[in-house]
Structure formats: structure tokens, C-alpha cells
Protein backbone atom coordinates (compact mmCIF):
# COMPACT_ATOMS: atom_id res chain seq x y z
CA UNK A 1 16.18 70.42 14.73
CA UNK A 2 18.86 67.33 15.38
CA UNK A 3 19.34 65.28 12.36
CA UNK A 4 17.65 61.89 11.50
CA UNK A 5 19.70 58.83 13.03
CA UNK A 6 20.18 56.33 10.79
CA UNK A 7 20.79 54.31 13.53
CA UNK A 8 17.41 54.45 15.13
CA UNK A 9 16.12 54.05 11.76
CA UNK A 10 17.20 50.51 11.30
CA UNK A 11 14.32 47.93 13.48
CA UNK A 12 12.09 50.44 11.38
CA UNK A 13 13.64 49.52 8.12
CA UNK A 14 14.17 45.28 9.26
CA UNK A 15 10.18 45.56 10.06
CA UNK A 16 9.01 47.05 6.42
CA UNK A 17 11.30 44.71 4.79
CA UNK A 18 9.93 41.50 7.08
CA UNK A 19 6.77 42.59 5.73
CA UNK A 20 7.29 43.05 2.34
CA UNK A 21 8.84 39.10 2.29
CA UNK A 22 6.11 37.56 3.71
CA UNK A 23 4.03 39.50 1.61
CA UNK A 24 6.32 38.24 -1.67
CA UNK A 25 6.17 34.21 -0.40
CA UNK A 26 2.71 33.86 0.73
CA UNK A 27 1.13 33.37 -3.07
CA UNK A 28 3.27 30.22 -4.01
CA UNK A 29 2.70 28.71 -0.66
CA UNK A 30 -0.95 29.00 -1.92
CA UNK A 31 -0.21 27.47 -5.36
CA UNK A 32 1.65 24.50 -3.77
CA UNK A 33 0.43 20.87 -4.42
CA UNK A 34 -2.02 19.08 -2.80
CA UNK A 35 -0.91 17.48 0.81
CA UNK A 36 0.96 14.36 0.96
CA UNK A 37 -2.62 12.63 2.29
CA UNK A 38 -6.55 12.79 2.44
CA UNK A 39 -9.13 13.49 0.06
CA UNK A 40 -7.23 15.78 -2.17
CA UNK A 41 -4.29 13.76 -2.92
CA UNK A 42 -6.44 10.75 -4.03
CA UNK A 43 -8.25 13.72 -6.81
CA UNK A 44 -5.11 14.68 -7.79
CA UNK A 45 -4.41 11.21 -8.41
CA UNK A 46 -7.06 10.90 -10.51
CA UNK A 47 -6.69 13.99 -12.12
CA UNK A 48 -3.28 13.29 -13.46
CA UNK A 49 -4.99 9.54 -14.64
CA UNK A 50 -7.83 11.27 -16.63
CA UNK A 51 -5.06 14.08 -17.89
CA UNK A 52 -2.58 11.18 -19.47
CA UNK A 53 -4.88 8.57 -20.69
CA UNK A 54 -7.87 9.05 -23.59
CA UNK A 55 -11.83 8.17 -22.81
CA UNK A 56 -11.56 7.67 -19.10
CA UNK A 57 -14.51 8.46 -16.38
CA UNK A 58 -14.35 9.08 -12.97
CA UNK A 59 -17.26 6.82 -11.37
CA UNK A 60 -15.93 7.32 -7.85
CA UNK A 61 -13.85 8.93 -5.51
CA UNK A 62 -11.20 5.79 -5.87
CA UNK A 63 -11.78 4.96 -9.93
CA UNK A 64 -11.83 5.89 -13.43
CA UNK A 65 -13.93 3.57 -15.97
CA UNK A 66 -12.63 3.03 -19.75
CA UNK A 67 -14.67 1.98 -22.59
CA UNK A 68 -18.14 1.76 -21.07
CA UNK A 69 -16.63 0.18 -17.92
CA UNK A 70 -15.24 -2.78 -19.42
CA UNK A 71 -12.03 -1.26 -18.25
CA UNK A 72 -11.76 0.17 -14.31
CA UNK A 73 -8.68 1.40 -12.47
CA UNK A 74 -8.93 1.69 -8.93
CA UNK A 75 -6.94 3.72 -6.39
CA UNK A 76 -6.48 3.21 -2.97
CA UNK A 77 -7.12 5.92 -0.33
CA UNK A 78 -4.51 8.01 1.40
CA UNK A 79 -2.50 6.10 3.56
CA UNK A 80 -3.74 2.48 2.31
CA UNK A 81 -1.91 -0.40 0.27
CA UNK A 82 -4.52 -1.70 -1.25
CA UNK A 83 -7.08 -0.39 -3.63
CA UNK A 84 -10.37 -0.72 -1.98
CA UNK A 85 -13.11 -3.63 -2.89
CA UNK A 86 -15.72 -2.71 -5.40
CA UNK A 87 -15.01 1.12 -7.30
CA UNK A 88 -14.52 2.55 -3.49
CA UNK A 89 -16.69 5.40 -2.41
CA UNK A 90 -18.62 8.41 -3.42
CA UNK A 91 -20.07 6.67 -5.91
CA UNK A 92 -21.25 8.92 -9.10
CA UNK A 93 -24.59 9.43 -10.14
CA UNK A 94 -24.40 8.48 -13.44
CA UNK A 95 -25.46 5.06 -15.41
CA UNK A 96 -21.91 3.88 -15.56
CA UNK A 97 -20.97 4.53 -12.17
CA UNK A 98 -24.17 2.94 -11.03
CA UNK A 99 -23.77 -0.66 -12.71
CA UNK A 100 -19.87 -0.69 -11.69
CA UNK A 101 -21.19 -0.38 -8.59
CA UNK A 102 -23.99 -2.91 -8.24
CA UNK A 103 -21.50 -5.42 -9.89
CA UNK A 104 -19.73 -4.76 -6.36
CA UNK A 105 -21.63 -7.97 -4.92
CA UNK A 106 -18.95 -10.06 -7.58
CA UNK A 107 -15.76 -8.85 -5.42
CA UNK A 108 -16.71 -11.50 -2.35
CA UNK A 109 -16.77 -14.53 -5.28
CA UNK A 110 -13.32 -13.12 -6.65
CA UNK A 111 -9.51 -13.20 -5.68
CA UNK A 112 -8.08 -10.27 -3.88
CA UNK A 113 -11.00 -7.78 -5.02
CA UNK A 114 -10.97 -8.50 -8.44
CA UNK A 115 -14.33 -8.89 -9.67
CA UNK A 116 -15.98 -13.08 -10.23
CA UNK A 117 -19.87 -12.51 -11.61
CA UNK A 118 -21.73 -15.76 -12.82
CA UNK A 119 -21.30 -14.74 -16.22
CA UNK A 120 -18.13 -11.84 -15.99
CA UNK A 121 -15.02 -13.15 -14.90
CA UNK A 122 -12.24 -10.73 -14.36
CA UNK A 123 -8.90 -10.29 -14.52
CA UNK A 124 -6.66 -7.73 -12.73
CA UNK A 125 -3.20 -6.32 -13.15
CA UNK A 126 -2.03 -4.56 -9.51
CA UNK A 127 1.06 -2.51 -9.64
CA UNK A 128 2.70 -3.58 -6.11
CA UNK A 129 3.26 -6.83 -4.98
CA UNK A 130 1.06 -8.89 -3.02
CA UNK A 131 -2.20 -7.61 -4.59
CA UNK A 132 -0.95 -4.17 -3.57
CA UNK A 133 -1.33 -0.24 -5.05
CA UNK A 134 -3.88 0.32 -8.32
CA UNK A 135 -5.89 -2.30 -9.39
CA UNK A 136 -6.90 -2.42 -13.14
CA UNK A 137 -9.99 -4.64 -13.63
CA UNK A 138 -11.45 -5.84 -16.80
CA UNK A 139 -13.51 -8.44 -18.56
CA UNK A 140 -13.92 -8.98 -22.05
CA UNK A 141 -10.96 -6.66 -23.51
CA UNK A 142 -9.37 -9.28 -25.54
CA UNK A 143 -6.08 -7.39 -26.30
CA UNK A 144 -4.81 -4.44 -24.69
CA UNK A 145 -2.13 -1.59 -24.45
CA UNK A 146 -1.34 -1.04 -20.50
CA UNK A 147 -0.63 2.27 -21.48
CA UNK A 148 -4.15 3.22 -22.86
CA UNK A 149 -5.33 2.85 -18.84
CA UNK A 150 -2.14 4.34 -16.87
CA UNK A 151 -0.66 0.71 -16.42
CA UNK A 152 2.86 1.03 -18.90
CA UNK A 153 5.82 -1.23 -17.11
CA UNK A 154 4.40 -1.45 -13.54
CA UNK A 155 2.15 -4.54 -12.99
CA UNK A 156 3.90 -6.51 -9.89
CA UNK A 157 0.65 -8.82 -9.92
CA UNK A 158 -2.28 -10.35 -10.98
CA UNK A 159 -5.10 -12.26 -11.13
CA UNK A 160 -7.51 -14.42 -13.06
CA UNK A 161 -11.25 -15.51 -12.30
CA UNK A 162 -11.91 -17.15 -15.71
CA UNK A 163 -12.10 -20.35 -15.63
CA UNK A 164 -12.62 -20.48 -19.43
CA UNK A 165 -9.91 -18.06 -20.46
CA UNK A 166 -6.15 -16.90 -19.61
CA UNK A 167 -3.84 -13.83 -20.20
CA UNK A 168 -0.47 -13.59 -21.96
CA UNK A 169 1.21 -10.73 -21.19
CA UNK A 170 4.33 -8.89 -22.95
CA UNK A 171 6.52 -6.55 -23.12
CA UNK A 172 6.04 -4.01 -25.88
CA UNK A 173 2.60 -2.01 -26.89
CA UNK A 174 2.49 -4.97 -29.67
CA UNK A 175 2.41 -8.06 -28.23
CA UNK A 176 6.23 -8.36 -29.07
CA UNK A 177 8.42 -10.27 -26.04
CA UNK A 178 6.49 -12.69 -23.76
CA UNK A 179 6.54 -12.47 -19.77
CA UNK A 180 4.06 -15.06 -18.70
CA UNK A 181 0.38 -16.31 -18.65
CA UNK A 182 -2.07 -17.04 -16.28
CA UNK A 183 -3.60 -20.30 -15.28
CA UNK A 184 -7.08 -20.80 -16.38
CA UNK A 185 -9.81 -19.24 -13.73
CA UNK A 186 -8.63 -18.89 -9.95
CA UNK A 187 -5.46 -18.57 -10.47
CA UNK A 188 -3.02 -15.44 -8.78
CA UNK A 189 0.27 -14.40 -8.78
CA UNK A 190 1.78 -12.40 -5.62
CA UNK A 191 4.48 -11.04 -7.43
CA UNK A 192 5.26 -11.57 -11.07
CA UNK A 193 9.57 -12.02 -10.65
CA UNK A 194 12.17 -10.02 -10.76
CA UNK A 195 13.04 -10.60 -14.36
CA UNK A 196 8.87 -9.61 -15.27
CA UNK A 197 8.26 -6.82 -12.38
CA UNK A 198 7.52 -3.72 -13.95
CA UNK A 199 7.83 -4.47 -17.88
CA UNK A 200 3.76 -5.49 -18.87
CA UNK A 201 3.09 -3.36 -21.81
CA UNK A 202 0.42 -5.00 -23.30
CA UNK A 203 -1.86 -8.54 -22.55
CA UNK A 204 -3.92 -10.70 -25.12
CA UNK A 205 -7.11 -12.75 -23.98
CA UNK A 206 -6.70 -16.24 -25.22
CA UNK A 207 -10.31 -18.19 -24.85
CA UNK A 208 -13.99 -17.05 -23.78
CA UNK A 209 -14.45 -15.64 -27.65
CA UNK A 210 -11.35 -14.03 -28.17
């Protein structure tokens, strides 16, 4: 009997070994993170919103409510600039998510999608410019930490539908270094300045009963 060729040996060996590599790589390709786009990027979104802030609730595909929907931040889709009107789609089934919802009707009465009821006026806090990226909505919050919603040092703009009320904003969780106020009801702001962009910690409510 000849002896075994380690030569002809060789494709045999560069085939087993081929195999055992794909083999070794396939199970982190599986554990990867979600796609750059589509449904599951948006959830991861939100997942990472719900995992770094206290007492949220998703009502939607596109947002998570804070205490008892006084508070809303909305995402925008995959792919989109702007947050979508109203709390976007997929609405949940659940009390919360059902009277964010049918407050929708509001958004056509406001600026740039930010809520205008006859007797809840919003404001909104968007972190891109021209009206642009999330969109955090509220009401009757009359101080608050931009960090207790996801919103610490990156609101570019903003609005205000109260025509009875405006918004001081600062830098610092404690009301400590002004950046600027709204106007009283319709009144926007494309882009808050270079010197502002990016700093809002926290806001206080000045008028309306606070």
C-alpha cells in the first residue's frame, strides 16, 4: 500500500477548515443590531428611550407617553426628518394611548405638529433644526428636567401654542444659566442659535397657573 500524500490531502483539509469558519461567524452575525432602517430600528429606538428614562409608555409605534401623557416624545420613521403628526401609528390599545390619540384632531390648529386644543395648548422642544428629528410635546408640566424624557443638551427648536403662557429654558437640570424664552402663544423658533443649540437642560412654565 503507497503512503498517504499530504499533498492530495490539502483542498481536503482548506474545505473542513472553510467549514468550520463559517460555522464559528454565523452566531454573531445573528446577534448583530437591528438594520440601519424599517420597523425594527424605530423599536430599538424606543427601546433604548424606555431603557434610559423612568415612567415612560409606549402608546405607539413612533412614541412614548410620561406622566399620564402630559409628557409625549415622538420619533420619526426610518428614513424621515420629521416626527410624524399626532403619536404616529400602531396606535396601542390602552386608555392612554387612546386619548393621545383622539387629541390628534389638535395637530391641524398647532405649529409644526405640535399639539393646539381649545383648552390644551402645547409646547414642543424638537432636536434638529427646522422642526426636525424627536418631538417632545407637553402641556401643563410647569418645570421640567429634559433629561427625565431623553431630551438632555439637544433641542435645536421649538414651539409655543399658548397664548396665555411662555417657556424659559436653561442650561443646567436646575434652572441655573438662561438660553431664551418663547413668545406668548404662536410663536416658533427654526433653530435656537449657535450659542443655545444643543445645551436645554431644563424649561420652567411661566403663566396659565404655574
Amino acid at each position: 500500500m503507497g503512503k498517504f500524500s499530504m499533498t492530495r490531502l490539502g483542498p481536503l483539509f482548506a474545505v473542513v477548515l472553510a467549514s468550520v469558519l463559517v460555522l464559528t461567524v454565523s452566531p454573531s452575525a445573528a446577534t448583530a443590531g437591528p438594520a440601519s432602517g424599517g420597523a425594527g430600528a424605530l423599536q430599538h429606538q424606543i427601546d433604548l428611550q424606555l431603557a434610559k428614562t423612568k415612567g415612560g409608555v409606549q402608546i405607539s409605534d413612533n412614541a412614548v407617553a410620561y406622566n399620564n401623557g402630559d409628557v409625549i416624545v415622538v420619533f420619526p420613521n426610518p428614513g424621515q426628518r420629521k416626527a410624524p403628526a399626532g403619536i404616529g401609528s400602531n396606535v396601542r390599545n390602552t386608555s392612554l394611548a387612546r386619548t393621545a390619540a383622539a387629541e390628534s384632531p389638535a395637530i391641524a390648529a398647532g405649529l409644526q405638529d405640535c399639539p393646539d386644543g381649545f383648552t390644551a395648548h402645547s409646547y414642543c422642544f424638537y432636536t434638529d433644526v427646522n422642526w426636525g428629528g424627536r418631538r417632545l410635546q407637553f402641556q401643563n408640566t410647569c418645570v421640567g428636567k429634559a433629561s427625565d424624557f431623553g431630551f438632555d443638551n439637544q433641542t435645536s427648536s421649538w414651539v409655543n401654542n399658548n397664548p396665555n403662557a411662555y417657556e424659559y429654558t436653561y442650561d443646567g437640570s436646575n434652572l441655573s444659566t438662561f438660553l431664551w424664552s418663547t413668545g406668548l402663544g404662536a410663536s416658533q423658533s427654526s433653530w435656537v442659535g449657535a450659542t443655545n443649540n444643543d445645551r436645554m437642560s431644563s424649561w420652567a412654565k411661566h403663566g396659565d397657573g404655574c
